[in-house]
Each structure stands twice: as C-alpha cells, then as structure tokens.
N, C-alpha and C. Protein backbone atom coordinates (compact mmCIF):
# COMPACT_ATOMS: atom_id res chain seq x y z
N UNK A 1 -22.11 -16.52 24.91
CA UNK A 1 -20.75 -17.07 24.72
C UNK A 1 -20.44 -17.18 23.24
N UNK A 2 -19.52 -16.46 22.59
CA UNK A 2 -19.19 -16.80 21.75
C UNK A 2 -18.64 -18.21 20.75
N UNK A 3 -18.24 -19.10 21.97
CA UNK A 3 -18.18 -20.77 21.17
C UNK A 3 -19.47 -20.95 20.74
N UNK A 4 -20.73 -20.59 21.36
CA UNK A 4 -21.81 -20.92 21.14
C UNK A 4 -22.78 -20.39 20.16
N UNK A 5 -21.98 -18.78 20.02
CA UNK A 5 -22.69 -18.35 18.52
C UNK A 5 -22.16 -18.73 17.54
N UNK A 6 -20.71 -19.41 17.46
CA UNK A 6 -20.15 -19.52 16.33
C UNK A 6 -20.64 -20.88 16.21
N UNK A 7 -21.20 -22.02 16.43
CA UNK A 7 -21.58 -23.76 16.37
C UNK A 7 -21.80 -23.97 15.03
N UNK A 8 -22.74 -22.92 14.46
CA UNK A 8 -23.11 -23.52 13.22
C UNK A 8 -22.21 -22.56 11.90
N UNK A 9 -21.16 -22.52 12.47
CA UNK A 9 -20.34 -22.01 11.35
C UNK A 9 -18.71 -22.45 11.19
N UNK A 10 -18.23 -22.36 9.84
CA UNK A 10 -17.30 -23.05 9.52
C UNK A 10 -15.75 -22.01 9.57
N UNK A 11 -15.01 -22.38 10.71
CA UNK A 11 -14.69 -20.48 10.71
C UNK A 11 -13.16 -21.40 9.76
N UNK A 12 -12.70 -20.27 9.04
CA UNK A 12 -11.44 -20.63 8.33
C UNK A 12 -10.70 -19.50 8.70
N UNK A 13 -9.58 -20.00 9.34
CA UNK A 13 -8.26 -18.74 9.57
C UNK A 13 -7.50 -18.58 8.31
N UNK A 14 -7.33 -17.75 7.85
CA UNK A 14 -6.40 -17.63 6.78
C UNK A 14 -4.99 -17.07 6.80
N UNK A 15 -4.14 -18.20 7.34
CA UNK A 15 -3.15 -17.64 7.85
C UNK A 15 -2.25 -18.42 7.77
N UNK A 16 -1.06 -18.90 7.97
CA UNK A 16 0.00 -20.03 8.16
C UNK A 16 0.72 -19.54 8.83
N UNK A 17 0.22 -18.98 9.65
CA UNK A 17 1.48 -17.72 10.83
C UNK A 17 0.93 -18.83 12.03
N UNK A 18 1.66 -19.58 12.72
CA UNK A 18 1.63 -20.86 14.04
C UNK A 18 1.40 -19.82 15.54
N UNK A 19 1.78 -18.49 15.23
CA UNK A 19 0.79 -17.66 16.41
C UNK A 19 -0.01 -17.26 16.02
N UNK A 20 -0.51 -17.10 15.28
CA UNK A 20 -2.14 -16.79 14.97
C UNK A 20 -3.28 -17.93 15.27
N UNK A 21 -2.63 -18.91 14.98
CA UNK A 21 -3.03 -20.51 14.68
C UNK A 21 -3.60 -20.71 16.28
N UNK A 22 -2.20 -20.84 17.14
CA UNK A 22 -2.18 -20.78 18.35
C UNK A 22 -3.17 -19.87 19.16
N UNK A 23 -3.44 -18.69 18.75
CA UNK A 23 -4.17 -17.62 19.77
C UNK A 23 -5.30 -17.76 19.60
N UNK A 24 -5.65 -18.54 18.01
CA UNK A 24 -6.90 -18.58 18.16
C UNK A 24 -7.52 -19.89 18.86
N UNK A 25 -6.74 -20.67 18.50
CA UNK A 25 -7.17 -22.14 19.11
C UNK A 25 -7.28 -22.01 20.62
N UNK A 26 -6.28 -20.95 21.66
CA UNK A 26 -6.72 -20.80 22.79
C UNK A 26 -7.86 -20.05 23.27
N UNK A 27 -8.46 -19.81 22.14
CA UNK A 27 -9.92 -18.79 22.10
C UNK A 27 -10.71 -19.65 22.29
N UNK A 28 -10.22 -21.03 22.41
CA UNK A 28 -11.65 -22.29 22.58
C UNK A 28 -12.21 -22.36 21.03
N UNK A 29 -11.95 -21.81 19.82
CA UNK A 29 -12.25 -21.87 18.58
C UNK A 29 -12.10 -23.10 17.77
N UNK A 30 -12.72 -23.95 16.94
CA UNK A 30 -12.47 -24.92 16.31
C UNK A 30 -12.38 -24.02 14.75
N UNK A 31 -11.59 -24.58 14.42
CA UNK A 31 -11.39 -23.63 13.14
C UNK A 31 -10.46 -24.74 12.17
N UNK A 32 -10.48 -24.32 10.81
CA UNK A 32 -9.24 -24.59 9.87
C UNK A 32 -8.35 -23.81 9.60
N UNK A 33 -7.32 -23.78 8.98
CA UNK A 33 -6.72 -23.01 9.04
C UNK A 33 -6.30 -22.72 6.99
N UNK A 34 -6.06 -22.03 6.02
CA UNK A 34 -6.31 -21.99 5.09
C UNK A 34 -5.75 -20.96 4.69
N UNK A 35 -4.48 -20.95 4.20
CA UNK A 35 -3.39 -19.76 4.16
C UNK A 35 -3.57 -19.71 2.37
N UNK A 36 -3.39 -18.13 2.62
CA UNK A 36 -3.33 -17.25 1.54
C UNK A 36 -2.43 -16.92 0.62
N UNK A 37 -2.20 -17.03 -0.79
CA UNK A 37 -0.84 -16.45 -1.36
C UNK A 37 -1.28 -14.99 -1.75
N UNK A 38 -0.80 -13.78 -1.35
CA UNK A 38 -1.19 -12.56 -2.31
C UNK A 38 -0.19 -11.61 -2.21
N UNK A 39 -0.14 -11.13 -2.94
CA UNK A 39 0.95 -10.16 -3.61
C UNK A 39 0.56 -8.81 -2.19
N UNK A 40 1.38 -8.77 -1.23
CA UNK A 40 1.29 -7.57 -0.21
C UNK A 40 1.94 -6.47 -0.25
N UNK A 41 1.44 -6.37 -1.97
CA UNK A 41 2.02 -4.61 -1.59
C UNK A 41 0.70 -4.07 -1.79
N UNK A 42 0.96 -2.54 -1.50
CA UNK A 42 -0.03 -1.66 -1.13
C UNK A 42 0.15 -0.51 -1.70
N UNK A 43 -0.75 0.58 -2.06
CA UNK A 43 -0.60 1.75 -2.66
C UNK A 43 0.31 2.58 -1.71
N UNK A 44 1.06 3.18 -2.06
CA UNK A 44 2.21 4.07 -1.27
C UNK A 44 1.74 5.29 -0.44
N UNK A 45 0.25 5.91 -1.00
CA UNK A 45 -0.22 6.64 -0.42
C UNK A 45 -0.80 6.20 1.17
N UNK A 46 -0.81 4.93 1.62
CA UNK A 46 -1.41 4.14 2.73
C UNK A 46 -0.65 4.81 3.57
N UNK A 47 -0.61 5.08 5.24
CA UNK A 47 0.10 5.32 5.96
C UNK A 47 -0.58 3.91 7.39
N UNK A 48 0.01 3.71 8.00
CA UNK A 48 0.24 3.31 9.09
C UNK A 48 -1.21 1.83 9.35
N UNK A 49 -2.33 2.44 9.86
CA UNK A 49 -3.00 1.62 9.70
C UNK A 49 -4.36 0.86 8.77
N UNK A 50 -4.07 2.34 7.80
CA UNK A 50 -4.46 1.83 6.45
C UNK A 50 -4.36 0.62 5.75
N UNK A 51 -2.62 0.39 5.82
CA UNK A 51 -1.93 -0.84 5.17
C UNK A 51 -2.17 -2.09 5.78
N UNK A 52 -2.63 -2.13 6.90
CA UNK A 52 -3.21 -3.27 7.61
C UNK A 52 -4.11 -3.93 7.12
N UNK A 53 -4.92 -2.75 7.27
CA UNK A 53 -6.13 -2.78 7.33
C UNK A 53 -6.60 -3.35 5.48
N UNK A 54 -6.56 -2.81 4.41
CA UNK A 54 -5.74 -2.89 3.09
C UNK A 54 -5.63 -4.28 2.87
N UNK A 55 -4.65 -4.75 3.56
CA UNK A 55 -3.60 -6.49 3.58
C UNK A 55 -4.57 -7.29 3.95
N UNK A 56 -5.30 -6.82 5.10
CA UNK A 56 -6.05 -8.01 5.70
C UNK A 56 -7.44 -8.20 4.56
N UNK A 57 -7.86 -6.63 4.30
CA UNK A 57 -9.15 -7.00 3.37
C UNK A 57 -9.00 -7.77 1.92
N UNK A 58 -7.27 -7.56 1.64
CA UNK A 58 -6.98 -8.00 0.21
C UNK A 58 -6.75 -9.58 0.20
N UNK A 59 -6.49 -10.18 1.41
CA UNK A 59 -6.49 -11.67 1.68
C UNK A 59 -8.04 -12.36 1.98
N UNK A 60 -9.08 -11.74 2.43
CA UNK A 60 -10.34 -12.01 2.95
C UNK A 60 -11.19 -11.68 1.06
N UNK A 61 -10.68 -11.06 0.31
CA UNK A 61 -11.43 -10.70 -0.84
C UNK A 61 -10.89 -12.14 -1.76
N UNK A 62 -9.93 -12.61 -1.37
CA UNK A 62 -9.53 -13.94 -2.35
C UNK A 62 -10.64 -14.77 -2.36
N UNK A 63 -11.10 -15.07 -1.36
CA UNK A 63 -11.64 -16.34 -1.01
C UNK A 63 -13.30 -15.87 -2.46
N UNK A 64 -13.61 -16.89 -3.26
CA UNK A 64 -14.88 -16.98 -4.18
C UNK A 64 -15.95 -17.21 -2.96
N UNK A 65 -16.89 -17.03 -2.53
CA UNK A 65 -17.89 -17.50 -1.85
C UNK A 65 -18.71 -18.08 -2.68
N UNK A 66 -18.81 -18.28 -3.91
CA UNK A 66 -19.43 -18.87 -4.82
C UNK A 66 -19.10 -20.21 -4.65
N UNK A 67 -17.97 -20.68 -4.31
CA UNK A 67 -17.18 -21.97 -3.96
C UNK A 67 -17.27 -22.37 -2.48
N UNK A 68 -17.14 -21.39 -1.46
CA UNK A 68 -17.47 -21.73 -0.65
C UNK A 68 -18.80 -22.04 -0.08
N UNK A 69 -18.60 -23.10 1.25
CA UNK A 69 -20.26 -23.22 1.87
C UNK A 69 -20.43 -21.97 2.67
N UNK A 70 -22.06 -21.97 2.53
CA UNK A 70 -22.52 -20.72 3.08
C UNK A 70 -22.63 -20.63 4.83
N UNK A 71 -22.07 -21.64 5.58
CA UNK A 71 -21.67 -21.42 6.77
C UNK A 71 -20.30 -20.52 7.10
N UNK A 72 -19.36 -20.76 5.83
CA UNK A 72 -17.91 -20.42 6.12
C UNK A 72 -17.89 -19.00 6.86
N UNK A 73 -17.40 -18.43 7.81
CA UNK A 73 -16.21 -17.37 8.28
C UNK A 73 -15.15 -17.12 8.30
N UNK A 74 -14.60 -16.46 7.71
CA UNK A 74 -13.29 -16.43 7.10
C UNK A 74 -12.77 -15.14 7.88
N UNK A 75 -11.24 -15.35 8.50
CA UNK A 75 -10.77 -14.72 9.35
C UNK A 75 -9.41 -14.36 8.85
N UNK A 76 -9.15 -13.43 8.19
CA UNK A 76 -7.70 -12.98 7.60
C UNK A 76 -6.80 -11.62 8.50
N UNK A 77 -6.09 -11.77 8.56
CA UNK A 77 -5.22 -10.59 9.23
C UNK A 77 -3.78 -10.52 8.73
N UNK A 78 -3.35 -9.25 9.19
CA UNK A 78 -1.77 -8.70 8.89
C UNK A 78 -1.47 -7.93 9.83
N UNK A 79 -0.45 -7.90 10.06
CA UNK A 79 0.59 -7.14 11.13
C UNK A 79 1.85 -6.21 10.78
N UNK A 80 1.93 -4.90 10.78
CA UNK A 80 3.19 -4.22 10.25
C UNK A 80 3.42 -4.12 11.44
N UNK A 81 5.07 -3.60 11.22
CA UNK A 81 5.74 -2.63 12.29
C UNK A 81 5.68 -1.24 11.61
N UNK A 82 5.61 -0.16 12.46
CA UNK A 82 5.55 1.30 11.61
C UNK A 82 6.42 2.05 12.41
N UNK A 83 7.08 2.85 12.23
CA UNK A 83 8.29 3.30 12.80
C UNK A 83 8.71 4.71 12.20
N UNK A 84 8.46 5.87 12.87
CA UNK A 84 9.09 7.35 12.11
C UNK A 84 8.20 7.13 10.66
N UNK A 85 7.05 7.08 10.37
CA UNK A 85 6.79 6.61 9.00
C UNK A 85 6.72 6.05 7.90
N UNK A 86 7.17 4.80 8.42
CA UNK A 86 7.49 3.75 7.65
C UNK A 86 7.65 2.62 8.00
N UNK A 87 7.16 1.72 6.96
CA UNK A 87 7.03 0.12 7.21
C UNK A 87 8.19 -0.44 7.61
N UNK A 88 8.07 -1.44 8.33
CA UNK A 88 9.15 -2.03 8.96
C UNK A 88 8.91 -3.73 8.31
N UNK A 89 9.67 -4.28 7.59
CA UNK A 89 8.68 -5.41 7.07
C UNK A 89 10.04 -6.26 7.35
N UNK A 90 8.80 -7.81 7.29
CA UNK A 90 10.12 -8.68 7.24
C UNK A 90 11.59 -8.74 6.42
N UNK A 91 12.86 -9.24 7.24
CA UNK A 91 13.86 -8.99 6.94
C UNK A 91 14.15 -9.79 5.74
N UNK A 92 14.76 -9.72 4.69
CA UNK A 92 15.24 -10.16 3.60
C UNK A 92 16.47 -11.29 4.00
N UNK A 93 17.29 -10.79 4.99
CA UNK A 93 18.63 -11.45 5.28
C UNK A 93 19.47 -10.90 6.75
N UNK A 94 20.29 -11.62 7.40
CA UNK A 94 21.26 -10.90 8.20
C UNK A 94 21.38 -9.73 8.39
N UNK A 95 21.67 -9.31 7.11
CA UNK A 95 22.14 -7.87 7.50
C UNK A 95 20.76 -6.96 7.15
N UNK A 96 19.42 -6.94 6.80
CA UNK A 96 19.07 -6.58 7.14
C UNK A 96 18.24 -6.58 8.29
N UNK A 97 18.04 -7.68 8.93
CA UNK A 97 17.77 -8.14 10.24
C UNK A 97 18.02 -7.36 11.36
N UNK A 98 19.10 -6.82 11.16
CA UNK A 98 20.63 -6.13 11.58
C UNK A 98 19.80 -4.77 11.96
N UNK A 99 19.95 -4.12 10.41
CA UNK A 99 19.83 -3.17 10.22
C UNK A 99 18.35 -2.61 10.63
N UNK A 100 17.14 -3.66 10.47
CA UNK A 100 15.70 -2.82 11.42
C UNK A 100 15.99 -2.78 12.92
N UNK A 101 16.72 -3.96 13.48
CA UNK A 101 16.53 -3.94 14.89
C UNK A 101 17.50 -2.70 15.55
N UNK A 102 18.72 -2.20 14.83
CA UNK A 102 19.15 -1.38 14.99
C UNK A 102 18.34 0.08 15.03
N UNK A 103 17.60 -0.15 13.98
CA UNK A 103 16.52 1.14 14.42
C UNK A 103 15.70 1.02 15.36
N UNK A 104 15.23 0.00 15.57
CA UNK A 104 13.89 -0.06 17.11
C UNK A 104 14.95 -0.01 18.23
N UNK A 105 15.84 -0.21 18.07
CA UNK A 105 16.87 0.15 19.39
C UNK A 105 16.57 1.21 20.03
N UNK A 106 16.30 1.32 21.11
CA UNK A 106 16.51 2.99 21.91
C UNK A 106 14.99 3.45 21.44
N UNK A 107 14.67 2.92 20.57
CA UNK A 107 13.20 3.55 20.71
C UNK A 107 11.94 3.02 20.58
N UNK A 108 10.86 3.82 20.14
CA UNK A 108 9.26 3.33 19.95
C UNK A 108 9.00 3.29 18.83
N UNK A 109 7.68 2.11 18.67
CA UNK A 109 7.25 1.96 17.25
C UNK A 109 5.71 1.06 17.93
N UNK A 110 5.04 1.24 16.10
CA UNK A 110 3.69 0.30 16.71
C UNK A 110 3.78 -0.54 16.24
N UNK A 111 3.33 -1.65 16.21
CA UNK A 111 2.94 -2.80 15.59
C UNK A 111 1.27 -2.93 15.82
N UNK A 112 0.74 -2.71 14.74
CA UNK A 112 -0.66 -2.33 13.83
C UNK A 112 -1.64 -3.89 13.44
N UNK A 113 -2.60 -4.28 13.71
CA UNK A 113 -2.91 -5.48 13.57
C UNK A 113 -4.28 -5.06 12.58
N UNK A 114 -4.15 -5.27 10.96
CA UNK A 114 -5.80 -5.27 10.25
C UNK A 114 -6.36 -6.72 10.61
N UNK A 115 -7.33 -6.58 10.90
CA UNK A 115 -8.28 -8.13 10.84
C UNK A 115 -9.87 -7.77 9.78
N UNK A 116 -9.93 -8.68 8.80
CA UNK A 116 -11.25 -9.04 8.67
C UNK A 116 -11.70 -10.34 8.54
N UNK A 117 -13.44 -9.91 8.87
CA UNK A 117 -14.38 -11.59 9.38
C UNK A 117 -15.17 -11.21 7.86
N UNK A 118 -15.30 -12.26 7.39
CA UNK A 118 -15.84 -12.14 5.87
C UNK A 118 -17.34 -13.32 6.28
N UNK A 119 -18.25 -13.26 5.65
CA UNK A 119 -19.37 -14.20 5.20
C UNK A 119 -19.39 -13.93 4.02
N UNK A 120 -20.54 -15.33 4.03
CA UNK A 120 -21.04 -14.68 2.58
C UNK A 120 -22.07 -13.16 2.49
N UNK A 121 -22.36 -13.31 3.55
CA UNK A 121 -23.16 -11.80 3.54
C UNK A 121 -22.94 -10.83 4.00
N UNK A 122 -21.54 -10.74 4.86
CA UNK A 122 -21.12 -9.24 5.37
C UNK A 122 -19.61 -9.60 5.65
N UNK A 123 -19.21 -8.15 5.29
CA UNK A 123 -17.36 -7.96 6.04
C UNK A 123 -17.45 -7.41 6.35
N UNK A 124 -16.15 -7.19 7.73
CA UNK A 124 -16.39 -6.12 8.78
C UNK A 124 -14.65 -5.83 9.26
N UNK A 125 -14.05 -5.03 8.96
CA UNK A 125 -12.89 -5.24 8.83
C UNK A 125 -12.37 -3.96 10.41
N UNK A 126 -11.29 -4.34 10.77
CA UNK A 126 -11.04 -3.61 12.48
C UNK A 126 -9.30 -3.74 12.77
N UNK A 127 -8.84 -2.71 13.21
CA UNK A 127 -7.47 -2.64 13.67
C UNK A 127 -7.41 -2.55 15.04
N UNK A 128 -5.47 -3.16 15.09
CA UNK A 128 -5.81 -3.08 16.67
C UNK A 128 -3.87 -2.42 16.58
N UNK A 129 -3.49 -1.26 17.60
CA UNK A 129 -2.18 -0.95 17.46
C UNK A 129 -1.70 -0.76 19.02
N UNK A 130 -1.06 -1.08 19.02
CA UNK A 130 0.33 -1.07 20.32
C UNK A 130 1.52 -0.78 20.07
N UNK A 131 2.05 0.28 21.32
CA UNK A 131 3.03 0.95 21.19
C UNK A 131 3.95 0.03 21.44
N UNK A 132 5.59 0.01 21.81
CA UNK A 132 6.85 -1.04 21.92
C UNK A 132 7.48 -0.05 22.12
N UNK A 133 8.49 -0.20 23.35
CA UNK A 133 9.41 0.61 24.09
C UNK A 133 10.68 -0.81 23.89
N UNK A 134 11.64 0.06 23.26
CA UNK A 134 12.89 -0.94 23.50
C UNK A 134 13.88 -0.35 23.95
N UNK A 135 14.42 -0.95 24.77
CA UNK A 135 15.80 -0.23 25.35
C UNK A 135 16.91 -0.16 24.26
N UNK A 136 18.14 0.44 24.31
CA UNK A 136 18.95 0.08 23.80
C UNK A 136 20.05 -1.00 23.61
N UNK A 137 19.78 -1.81 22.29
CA UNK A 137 20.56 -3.19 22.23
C UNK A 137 21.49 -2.83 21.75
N UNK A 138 22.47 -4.21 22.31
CA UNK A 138 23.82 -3.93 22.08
C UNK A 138 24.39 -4.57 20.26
N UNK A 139 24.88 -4.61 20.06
CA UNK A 139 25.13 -5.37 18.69
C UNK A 139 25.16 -7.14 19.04
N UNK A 140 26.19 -7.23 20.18
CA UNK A 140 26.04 -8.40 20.51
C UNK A 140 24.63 -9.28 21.11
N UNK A 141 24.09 -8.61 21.29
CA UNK A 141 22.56 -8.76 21.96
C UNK A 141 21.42 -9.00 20.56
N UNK A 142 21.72 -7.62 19.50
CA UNK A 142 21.14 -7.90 18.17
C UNK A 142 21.84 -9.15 17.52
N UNK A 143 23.06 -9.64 17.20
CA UNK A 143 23.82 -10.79 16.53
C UNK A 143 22.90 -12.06 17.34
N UNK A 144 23.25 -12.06 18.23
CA UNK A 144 22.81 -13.54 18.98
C UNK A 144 21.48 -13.67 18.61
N UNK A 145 20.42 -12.82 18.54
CA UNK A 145 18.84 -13.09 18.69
C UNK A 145 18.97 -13.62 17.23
N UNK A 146 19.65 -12.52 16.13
CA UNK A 146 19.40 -13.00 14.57
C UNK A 146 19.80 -14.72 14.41
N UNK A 147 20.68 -14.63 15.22
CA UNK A 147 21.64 -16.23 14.76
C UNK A 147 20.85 -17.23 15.76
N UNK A 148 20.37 -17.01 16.48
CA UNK A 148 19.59 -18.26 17.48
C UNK A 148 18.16 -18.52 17.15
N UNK A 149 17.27 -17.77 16.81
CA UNK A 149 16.30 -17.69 16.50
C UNK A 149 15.55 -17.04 14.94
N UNK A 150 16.66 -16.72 13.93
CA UNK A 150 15.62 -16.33 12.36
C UNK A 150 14.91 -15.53 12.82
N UNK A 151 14.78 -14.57 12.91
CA UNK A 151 13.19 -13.67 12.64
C UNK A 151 12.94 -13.75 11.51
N UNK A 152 13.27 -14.23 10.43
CA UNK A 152 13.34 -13.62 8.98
C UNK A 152 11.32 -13.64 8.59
N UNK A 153 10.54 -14.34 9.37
CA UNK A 153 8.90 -14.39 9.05
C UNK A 153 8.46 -13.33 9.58
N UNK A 154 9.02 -12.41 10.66
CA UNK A 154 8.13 -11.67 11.19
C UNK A 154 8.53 -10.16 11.05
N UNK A 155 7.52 -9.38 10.59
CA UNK A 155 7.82 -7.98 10.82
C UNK A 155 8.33 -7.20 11.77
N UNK A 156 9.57 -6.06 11.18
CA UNK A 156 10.18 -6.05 12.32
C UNK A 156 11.24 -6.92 12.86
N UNK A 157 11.52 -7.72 12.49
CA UNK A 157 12.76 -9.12 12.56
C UNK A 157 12.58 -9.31 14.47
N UNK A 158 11.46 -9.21 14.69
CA UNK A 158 11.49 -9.68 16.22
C UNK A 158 10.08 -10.25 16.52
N UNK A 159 10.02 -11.20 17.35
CA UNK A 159 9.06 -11.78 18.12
C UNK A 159 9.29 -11.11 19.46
N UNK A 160 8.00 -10.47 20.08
CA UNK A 160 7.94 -10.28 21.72
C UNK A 160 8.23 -11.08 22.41
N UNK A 161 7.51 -12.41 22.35
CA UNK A 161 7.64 -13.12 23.00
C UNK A 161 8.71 -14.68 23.02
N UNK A 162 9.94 -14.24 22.46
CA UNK A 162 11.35 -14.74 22.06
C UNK A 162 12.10 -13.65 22.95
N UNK A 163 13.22 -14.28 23.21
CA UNK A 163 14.27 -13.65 23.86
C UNK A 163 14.43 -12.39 23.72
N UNK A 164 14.42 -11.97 22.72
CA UNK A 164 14.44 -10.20 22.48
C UNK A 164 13.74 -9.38 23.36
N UNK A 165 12.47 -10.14 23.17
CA UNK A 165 11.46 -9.81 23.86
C UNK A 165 11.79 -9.61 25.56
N UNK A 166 12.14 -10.49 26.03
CA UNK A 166 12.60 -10.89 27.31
C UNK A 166 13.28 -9.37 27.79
N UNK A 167 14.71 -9.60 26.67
CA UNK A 167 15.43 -8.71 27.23
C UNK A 167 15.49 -6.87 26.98
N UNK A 168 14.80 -7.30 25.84
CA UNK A 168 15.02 -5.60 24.74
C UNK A 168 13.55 -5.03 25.65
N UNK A 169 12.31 -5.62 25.43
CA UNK A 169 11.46 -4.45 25.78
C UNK A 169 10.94 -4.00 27.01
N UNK A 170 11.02 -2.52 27.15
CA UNK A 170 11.13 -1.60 28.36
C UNK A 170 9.38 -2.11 29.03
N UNK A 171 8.10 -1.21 27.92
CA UNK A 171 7.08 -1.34 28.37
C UNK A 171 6.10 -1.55 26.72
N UNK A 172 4.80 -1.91 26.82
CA UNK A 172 4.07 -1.80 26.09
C UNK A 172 3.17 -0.43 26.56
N UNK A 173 2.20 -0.17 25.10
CA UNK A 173 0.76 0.38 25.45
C UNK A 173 0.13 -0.53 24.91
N UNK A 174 -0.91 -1.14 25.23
CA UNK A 174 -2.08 -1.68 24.29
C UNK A 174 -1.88 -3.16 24.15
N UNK A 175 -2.36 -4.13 23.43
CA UNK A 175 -2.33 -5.34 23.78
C UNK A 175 -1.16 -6.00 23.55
N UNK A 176 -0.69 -7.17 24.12
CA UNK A 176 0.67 -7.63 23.80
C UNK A 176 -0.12 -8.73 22.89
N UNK A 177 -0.84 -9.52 22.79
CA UNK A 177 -1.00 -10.35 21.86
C UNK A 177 -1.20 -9.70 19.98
N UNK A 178 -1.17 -8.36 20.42
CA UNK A 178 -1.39 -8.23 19.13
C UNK A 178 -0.56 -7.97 18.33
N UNK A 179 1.02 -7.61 19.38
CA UNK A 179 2.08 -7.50 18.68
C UNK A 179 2.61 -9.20 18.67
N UNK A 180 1.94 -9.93 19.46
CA UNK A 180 2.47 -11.92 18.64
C UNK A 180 2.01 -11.70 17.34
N UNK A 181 0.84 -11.13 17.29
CA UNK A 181 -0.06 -11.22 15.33
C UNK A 181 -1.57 -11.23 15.68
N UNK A 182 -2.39 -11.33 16.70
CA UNK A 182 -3.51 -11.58 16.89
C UNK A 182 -4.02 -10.66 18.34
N UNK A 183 -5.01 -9.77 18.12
CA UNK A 183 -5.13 -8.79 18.88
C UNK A 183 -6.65 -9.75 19.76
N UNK A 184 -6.31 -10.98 19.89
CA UNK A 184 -7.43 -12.20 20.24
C UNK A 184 -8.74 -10.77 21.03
N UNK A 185 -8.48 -10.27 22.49
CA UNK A 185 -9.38 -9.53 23.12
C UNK A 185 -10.30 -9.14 22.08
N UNK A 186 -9.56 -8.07 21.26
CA UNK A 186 -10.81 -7.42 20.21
C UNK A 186 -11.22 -8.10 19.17
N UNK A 187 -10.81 -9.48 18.81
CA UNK A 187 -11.16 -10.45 17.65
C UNK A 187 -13.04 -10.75 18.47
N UNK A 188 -12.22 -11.31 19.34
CA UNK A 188 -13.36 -11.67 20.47
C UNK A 188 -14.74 -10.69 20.83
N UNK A 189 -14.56 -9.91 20.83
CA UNK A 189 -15.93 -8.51 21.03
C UNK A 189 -16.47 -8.16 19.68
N UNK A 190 -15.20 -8.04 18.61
CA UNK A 190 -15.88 -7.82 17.36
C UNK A 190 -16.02 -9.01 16.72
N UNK A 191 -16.20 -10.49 16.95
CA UNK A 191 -17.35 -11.60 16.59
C UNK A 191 -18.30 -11.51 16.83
N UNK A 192 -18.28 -10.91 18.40
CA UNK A 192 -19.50 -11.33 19.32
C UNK A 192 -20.50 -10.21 18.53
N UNK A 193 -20.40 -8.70 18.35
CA UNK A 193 -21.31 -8.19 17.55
C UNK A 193 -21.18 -8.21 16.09
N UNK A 194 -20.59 -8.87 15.68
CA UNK A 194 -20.36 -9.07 13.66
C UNK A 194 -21.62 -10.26 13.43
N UNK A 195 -21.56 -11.07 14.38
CA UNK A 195 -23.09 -12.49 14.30
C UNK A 195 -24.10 -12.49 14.86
C-alpha cells in the first residue's frame, strides 16, 4: 500500500492549484502543500509534452535539498492545453477567454500533465495526456461560462469539471483527472515504484 510506503516521509505538493490539493488528499496522502514562484516559460523549440514535462522539472529543481529534511518528497506538476501546435495557456482577460474557447469549439485538443517526485537522492519525472472532444459552443454558452465562473487560472480558460464541462464535452481519451491537473492513477503506480 502505498500510504504505507510513504509513513516515513515528508511529501510536499508544490502547488497552490485547490485541485491538485484536493486529488491528492483523496489519495489518502498527508502532505503539505508548498507553492512555487517560477518564471514558466520554456524554450520554443519544446513541443507538446516536452513543456510539461520542462515546467514540472523546473519547479521540483527550486527546492535546495541542502535546506531541506532528508525525508522530504517533493511533488511538482504542470498542465498545458496543446491544440493544432500550440500552447493554449491561461487567459489574460475576457476577450481572450473568448477567443481560446472559441478555438476548442468543434474540436480536439490534449491537455498534457508533467509530474515530478524529487528526493534528496533521485528524480523521476512522467507525463500523462488526454484527448477532449468539444462540441460546438455557442457564443452565448462561451459568455456565460467566462462571466459565472473566471477561468482566468486554468489552461485553456476551462475546467472539465465546471459547467462547460457538463455541457461542451462530447467524449474523453485517457484520464479525466488529469485534465482537473492531476493524472492521481499514474501519480499512484509511479510512487509505488519511485520508493
């Protein structure tokens, strides 16, 4: 059981994202939580799940282990949307809010999950991606979600599991928790052999 390999360790989420927080705490995990400031850009040459992957190792490399205790596990992740080749990142404002969900309209995109588990003695860094089928939204359907609910934190200016969600998406491939931000299933298998 994994609660039971992790006992003698100090796991730190590095995150301030309240679904990440959440998915893990329903993992039965006792954890802290210990959010990151870092500059998330990325070399331009990155494509798709590179940049994840990239984000998550560049937040897990902050942490000094020199400072930290040598129990700590440190758990960092990032989430894009990728779409026709390109990042889909959180919205700036309204109108661009507007303007991504107008593109996932009518069609597919992934949402890409990097995770790494840091010690002091090993990193092990792992992606997790799922496809998103959206039907076509109406403007009035895009206006209401922007004005009732902000996406403005999340990539992609949508939460699945918010109204959009409800109404906009057709089908998934691949995990739905990982398009909340936390691909928990494979967090879970790749602890169990990372300790």
């Amino acid at each position: 059981m994994l609660v039971e390999k992790l006992k003698d360790y100090r796991i730190i989420l590095a995150s301030q994202s309240p679904r990440r927080k959440k998915l893990l705490e329903d993992l039965g995990l006792k954890f802290e939580t210990l959010p990151v400031d870092v500059d998330e850009s990325y070399p331009s040459q990155l494509k798709a799940q590179e940049i994840a992957l990239y984000l998550s190792q560049l937040k897990a490399n902050t942490f000094n282990f020199d400072k930290l205790c040598s129990s700590c596990l440190i758990i960092t992740a990032d989430t894009i949307v990728w779409q026709d080749g390109q990042t889909l990142s959180k919205p700036t404002d309204d109108r661009d809010a507007i303007r991504i969900l107008n593109l996932l309209s009518g069609n597919k995109h992934e949402v890409i999950t990097g995770v790494t588990i840091r010690t002091r003695q090993k990193t092990h860094s792992f992606y997790s991606s799922t496809t998103v089928y959206f039907k076509e939204l109406s403007h009035e359907e895009i206006a209401y979600y922007i004005e009732q609910f902000k996406p403005f934190d999340k990539a992609g200016a949508y939460g699945i599991q918010e109204w959009i969600g409800y109404i906009g998406i057709e089908k998934i491939e691949g995990s739905y928790f990982n398009v909340v931000g936390l691909p928990v299933q494979r967090l879970y298998t790749e602890l169990l052999s990372f300790l």
